[in-house]
N, C-alpha and C. Protein backbone atom coordinates (compact mmCIF):
# COMPACT_ATOMS: atom_id res chain seq x y z
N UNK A 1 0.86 -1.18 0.00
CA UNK A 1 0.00 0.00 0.00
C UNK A 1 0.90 1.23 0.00
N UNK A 2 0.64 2.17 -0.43
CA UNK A 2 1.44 3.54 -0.77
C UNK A 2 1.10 4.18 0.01
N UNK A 3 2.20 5.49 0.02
CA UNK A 3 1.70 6.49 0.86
C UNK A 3 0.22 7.12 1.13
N UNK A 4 -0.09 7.04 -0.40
CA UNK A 4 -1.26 8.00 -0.55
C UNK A 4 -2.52 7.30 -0.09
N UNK A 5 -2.29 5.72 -0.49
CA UNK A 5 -3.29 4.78 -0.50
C UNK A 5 -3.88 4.79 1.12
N UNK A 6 -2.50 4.70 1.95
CA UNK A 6 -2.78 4.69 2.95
C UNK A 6 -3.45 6.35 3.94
N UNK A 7 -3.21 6.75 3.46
CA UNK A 7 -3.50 8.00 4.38
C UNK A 7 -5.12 8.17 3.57
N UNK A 8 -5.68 8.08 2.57
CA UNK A 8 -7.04 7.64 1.98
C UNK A 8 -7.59 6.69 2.70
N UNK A 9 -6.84 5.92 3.10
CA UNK A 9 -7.60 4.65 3.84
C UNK A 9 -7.97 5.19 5.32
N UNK A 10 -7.10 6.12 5.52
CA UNK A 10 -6.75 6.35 7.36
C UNK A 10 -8.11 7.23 7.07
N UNK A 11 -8.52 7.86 6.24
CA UNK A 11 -9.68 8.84 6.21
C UNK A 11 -10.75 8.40 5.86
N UNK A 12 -10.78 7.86 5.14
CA UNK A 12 -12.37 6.76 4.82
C UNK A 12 -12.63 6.21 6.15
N UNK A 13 -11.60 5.69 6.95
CA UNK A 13 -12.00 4.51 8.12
C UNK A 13 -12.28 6.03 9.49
N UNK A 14 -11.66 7.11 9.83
CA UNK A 14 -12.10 8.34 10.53
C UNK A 14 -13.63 8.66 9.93
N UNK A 15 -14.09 9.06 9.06
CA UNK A 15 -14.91 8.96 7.97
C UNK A 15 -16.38 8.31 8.91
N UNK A 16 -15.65 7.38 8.49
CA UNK A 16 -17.05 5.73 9.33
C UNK A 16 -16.82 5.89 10.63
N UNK A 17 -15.81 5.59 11.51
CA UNK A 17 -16.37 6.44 13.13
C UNK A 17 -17.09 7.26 13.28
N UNK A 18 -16.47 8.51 12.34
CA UNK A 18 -17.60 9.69 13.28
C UNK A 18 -19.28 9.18 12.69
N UNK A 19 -19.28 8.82 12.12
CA UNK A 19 -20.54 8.55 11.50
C UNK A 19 -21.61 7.50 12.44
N UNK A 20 -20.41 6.59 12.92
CA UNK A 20 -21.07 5.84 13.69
C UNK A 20 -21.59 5.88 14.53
N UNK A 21 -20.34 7.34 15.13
CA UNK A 21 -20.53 8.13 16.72
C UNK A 21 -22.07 8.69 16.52
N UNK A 22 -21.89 9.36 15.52
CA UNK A 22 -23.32 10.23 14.97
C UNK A 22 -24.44 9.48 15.53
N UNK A 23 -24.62 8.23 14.48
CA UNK A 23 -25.47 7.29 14.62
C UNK A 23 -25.88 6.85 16.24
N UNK A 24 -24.85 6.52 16.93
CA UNK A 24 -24.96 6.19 18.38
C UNK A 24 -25.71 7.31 19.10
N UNK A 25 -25.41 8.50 19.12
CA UNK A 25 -25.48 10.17 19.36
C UNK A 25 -26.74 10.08 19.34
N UNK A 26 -27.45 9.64 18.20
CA UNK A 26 -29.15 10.13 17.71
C UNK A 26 -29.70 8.75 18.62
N UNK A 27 -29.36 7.63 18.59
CA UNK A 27 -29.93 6.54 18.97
C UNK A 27 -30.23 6.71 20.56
N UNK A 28 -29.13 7.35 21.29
CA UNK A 28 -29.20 8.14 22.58
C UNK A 28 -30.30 8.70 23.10
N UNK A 29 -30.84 9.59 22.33
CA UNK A 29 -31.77 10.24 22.56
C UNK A 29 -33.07 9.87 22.15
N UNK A 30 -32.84 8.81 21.70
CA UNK A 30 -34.23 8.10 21.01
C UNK A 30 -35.26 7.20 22.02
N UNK A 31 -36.53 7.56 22.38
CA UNK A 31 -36.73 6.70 23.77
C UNK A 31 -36.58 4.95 22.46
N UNK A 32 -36.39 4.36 24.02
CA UNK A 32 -36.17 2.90 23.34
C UNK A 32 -37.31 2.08 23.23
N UNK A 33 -37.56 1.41 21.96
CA UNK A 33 -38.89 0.20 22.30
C UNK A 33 -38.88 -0.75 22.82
N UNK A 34 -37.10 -1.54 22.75
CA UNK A 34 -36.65 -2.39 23.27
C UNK A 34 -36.13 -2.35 24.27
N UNK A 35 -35.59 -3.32 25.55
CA UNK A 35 -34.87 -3.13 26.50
C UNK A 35 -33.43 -2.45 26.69
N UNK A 36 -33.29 -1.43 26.78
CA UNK A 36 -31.87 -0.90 26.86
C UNK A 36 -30.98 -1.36 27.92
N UNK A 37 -31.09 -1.80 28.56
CA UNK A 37 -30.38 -2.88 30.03
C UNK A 37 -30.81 -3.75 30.36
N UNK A 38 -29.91 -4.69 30.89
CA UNK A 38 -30.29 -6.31 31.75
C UNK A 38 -29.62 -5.69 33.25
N UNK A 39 -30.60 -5.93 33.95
CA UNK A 39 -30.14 -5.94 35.45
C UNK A 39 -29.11 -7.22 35.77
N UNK A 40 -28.30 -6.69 36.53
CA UNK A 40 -26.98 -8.09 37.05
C UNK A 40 -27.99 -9.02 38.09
N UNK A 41 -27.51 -10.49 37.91
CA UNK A 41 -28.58 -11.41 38.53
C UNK A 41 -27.56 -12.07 39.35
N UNK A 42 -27.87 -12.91 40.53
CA UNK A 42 -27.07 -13.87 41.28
C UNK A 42 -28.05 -15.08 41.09
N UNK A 43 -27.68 -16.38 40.53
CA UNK A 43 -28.45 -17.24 41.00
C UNK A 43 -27.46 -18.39 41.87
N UNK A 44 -28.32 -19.01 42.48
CA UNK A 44 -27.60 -20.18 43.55
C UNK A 44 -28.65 -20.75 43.79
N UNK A 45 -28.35 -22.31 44.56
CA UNK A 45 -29.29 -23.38 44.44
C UNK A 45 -28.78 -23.93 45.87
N UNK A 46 -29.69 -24.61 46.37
CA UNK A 46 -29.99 -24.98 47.96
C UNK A 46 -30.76 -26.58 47.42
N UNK A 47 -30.33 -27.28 48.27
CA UNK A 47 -31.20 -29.16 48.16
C UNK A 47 -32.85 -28.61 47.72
N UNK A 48 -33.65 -27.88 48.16
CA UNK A 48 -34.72 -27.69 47.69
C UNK A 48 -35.32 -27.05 46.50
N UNK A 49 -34.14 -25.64 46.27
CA UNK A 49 -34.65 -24.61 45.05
C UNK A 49 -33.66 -24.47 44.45
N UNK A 50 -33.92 -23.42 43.48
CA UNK A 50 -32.81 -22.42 42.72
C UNK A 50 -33.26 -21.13 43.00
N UNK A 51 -32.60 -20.30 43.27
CA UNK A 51 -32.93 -18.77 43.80
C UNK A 51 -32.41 -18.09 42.45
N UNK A 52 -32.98 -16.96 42.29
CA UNK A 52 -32.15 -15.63 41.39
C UNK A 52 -32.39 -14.32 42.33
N UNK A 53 -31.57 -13.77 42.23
CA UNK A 53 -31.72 -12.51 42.72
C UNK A 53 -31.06 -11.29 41.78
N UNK A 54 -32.25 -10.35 41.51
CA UNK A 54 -31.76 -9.34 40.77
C UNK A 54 -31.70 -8.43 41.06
N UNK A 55 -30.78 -7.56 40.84
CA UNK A 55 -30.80 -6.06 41.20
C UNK A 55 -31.26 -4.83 40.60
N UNK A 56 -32.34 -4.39 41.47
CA UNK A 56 -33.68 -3.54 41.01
C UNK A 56 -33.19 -2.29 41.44
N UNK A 57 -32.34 -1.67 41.55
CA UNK A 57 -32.71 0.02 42.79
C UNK A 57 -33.34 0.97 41.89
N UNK A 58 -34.02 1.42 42.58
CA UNK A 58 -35.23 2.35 42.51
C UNK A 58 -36.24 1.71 41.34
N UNK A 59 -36.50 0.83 40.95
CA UNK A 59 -37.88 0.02 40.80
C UNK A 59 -38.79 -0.28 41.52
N UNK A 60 -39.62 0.58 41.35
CA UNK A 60 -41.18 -0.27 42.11
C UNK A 60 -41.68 -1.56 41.28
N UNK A 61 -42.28 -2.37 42.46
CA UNK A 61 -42.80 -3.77 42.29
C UNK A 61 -43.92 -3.45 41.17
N UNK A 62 -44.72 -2.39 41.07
CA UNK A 62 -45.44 -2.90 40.10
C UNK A 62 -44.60 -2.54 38.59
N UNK A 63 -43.76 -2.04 38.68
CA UNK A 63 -43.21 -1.56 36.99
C UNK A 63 -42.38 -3.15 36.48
N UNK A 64 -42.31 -4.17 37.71
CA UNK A 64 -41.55 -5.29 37.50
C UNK A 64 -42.79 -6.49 37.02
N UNK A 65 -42.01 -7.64 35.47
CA UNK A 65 -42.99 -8.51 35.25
C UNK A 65 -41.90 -9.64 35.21
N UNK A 66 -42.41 -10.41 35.90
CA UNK A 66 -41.81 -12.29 35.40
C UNK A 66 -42.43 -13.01 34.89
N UNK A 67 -41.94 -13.36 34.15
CA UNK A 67 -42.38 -14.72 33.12
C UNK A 67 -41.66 -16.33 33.44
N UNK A 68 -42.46 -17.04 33.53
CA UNK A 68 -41.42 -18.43 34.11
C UNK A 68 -42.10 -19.42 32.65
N UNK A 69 -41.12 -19.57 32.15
CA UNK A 69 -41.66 -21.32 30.88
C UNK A 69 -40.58 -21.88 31.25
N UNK A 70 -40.56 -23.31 30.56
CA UNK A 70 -39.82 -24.14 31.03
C UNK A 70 -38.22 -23.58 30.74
N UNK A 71 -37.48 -24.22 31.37
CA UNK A 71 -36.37 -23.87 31.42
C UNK A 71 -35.50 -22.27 31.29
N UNK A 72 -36.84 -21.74 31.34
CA UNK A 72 -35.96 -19.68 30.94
C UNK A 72 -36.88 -19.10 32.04
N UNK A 73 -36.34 -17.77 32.98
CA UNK A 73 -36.90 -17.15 33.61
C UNK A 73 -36.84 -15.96 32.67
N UNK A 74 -38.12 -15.14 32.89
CA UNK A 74 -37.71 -13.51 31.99
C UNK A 74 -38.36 -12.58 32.66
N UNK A 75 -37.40 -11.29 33.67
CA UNK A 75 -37.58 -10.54 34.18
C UNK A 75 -37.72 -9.42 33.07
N UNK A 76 -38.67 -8.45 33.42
CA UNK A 76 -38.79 -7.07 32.67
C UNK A 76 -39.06 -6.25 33.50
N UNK A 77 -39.31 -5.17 32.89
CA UNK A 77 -39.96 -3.76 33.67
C UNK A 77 -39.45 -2.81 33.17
N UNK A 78 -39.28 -1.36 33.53
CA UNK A 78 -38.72 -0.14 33.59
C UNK A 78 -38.03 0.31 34.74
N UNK A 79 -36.96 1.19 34.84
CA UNK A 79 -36.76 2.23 35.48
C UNK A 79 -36.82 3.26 35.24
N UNK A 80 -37.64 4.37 35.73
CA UNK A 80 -37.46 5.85 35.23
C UNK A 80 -36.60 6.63 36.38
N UNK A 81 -36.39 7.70 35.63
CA UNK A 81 -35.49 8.92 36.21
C UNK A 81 -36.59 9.40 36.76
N UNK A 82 -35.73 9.55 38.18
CA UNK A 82 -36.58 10.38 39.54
C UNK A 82 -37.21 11.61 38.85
N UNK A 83 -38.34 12.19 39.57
CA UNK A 83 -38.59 13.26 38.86
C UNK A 83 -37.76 14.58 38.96
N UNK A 84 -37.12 14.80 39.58
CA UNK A 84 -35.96 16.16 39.98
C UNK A 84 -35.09 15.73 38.71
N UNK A 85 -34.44 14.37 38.63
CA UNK A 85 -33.62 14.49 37.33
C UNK A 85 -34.44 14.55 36.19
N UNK A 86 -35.35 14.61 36.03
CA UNK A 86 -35.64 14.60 34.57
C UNK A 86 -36.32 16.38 34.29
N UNK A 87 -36.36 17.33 35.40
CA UNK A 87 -36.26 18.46 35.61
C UNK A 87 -34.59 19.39 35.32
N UNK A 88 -34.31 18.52 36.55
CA UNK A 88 -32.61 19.19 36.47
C UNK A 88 -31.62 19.04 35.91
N UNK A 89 -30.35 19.39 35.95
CA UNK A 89 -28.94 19.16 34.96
C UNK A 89 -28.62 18.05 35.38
N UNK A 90 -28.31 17.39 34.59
CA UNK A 90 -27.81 15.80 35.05
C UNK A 90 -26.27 16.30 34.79
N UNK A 91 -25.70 15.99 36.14
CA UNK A 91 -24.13 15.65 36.37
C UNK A 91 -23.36 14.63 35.74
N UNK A 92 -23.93 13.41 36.14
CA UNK A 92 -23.39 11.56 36.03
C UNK A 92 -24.86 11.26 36.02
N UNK A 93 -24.80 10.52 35.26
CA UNK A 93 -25.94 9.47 35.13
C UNK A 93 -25.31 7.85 34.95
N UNK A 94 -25.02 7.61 36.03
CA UNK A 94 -24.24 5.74 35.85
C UNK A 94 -25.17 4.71 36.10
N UNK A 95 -26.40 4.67 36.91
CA UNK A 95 -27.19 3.62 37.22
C UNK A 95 -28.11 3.62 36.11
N UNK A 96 -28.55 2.43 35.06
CA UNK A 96 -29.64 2.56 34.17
C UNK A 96 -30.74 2.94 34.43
N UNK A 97 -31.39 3.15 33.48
CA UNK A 97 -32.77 3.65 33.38
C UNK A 97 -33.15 2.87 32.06
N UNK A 98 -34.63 3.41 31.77
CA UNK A 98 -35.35 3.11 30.97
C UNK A 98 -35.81 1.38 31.04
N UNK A 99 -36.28 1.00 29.87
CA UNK A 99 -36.40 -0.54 29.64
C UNK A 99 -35.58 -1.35 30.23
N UNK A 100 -35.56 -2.30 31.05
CA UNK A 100 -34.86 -3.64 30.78
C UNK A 100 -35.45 -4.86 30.78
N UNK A 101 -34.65 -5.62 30.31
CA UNK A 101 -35.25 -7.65 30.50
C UNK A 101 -34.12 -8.26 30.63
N UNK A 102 -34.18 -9.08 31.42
CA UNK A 102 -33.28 -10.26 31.57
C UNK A 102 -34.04 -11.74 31.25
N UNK A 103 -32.92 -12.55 30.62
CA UNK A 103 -33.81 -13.74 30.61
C UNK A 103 -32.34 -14.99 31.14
N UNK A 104 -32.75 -15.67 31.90
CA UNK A 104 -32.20 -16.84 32.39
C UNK A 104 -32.40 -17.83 32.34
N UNK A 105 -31.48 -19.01 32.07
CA UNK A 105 -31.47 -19.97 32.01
C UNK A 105 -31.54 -21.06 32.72
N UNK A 106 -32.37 -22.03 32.83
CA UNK A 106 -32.95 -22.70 34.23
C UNK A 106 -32.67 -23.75 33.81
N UNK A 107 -32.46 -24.83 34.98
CA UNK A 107 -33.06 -26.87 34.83
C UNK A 107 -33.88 -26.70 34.35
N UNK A 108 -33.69 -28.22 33.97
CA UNK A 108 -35.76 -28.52 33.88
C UNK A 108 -35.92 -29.03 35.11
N UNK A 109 -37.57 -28.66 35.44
CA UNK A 109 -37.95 -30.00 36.42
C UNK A 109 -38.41 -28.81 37.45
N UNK A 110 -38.29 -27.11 37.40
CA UNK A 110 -38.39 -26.79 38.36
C UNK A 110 -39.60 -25.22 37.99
N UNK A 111 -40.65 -25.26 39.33
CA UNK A 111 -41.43 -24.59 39.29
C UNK A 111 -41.73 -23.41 40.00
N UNK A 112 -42.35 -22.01 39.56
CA UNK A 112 -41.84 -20.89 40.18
C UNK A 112 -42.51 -21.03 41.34
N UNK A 113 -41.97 -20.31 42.50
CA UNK A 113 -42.65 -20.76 43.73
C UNK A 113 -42.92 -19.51 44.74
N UNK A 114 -42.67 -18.61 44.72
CA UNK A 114 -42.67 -17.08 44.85
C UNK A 114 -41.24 -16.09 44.56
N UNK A 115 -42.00 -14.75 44.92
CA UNK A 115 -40.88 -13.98 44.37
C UNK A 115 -41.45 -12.13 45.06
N UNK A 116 -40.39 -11.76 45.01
CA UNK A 116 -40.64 -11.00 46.40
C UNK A 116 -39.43 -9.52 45.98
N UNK A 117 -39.88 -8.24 46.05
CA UNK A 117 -39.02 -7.16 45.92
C UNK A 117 -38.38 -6.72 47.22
N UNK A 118 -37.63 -7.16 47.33
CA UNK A 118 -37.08 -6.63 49.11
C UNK A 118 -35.64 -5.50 48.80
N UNK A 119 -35.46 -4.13 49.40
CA UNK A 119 -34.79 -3.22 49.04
C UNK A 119 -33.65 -2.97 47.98
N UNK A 120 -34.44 -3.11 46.75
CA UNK A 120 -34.27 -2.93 45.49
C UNK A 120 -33.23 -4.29 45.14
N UNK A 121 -33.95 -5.32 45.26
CA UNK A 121 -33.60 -6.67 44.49
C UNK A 121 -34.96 -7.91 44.74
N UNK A 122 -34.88 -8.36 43.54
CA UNK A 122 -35.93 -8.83 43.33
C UNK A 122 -35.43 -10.66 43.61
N UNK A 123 -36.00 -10.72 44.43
CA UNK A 123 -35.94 -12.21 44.67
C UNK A 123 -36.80 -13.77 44.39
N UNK A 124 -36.53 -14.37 43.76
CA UNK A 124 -37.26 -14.96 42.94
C UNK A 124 -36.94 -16.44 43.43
N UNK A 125 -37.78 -17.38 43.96
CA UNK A 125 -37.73 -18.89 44.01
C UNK A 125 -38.48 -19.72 43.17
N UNK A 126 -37.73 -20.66 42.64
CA UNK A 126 -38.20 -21.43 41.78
C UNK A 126 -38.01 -23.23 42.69
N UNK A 127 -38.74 -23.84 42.95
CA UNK A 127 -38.80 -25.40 43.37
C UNK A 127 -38.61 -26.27 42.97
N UNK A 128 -37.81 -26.99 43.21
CA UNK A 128 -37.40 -28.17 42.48
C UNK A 128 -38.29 -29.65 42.75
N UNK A 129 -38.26 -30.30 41.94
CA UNK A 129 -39.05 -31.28 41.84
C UNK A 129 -40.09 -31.68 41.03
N UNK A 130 -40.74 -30.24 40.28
CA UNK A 130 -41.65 -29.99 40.08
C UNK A 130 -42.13 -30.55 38.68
């Protein structure tokens, strides 16, 4: 590749970043239809169940939905921005918002058995045997 070839190349490929940035930029501001985050999950298992536990902060129980079929759990819901931030200058914004779903992967053999929002994590038992 030649001098010239290359420094054409170095600009076509600058070129397609910013473009992409662009693209990302507008997508930002776009409310989402789809889930824009998965909440982080813990699961662990005890002789009787399998537990998940997800981490909800500032979700209320009713904006949260589970779905249990065989072998997949699928958490959804929203988080919205407090109402003062969606008034005021946002500094940092690091904890998600908007849409999310998670979906997990289960045994077979096991049935949901309750599930419970306790200070912003959602705790979920599933029974084995079932």
């Amino acid at each position: 590749m030649t001098g010239r070839d290359l420094e054409s190349w170095m600009w076509q490929e600058a070129l397609a970043m910013l473009a992409r940035a662009e693209r990302l930029h507008r997508r930002f501001f776009e409310p989402a239809a789809d889930a824009a985050w998965e909440p982080p999950v813990d699961v662990y298992e005890t002789p009787e169940a399998v537990w998940i536990v997800a981490a909800l902060p500032g979700v209320p129980a009713e904006r949260v939905r589970l779905r249990h079929e065989p072998g997949v759990a699928v958490i959804e819901g929203e988080r919205r921005l407090p109402a003062d931030a969606r008034s005021g200058f946002i500094r940092r914004l690091e904890i998600p918002h908007g849409r999310f779903r998670r979906r997990i992967e289960l045994p077979a053999g096991l049935a949901l058995d309750g599930h419970q929002l306790v200070d912003g994590c959602l705790y979920i038992r599933f029974r084995k045997g079932a």
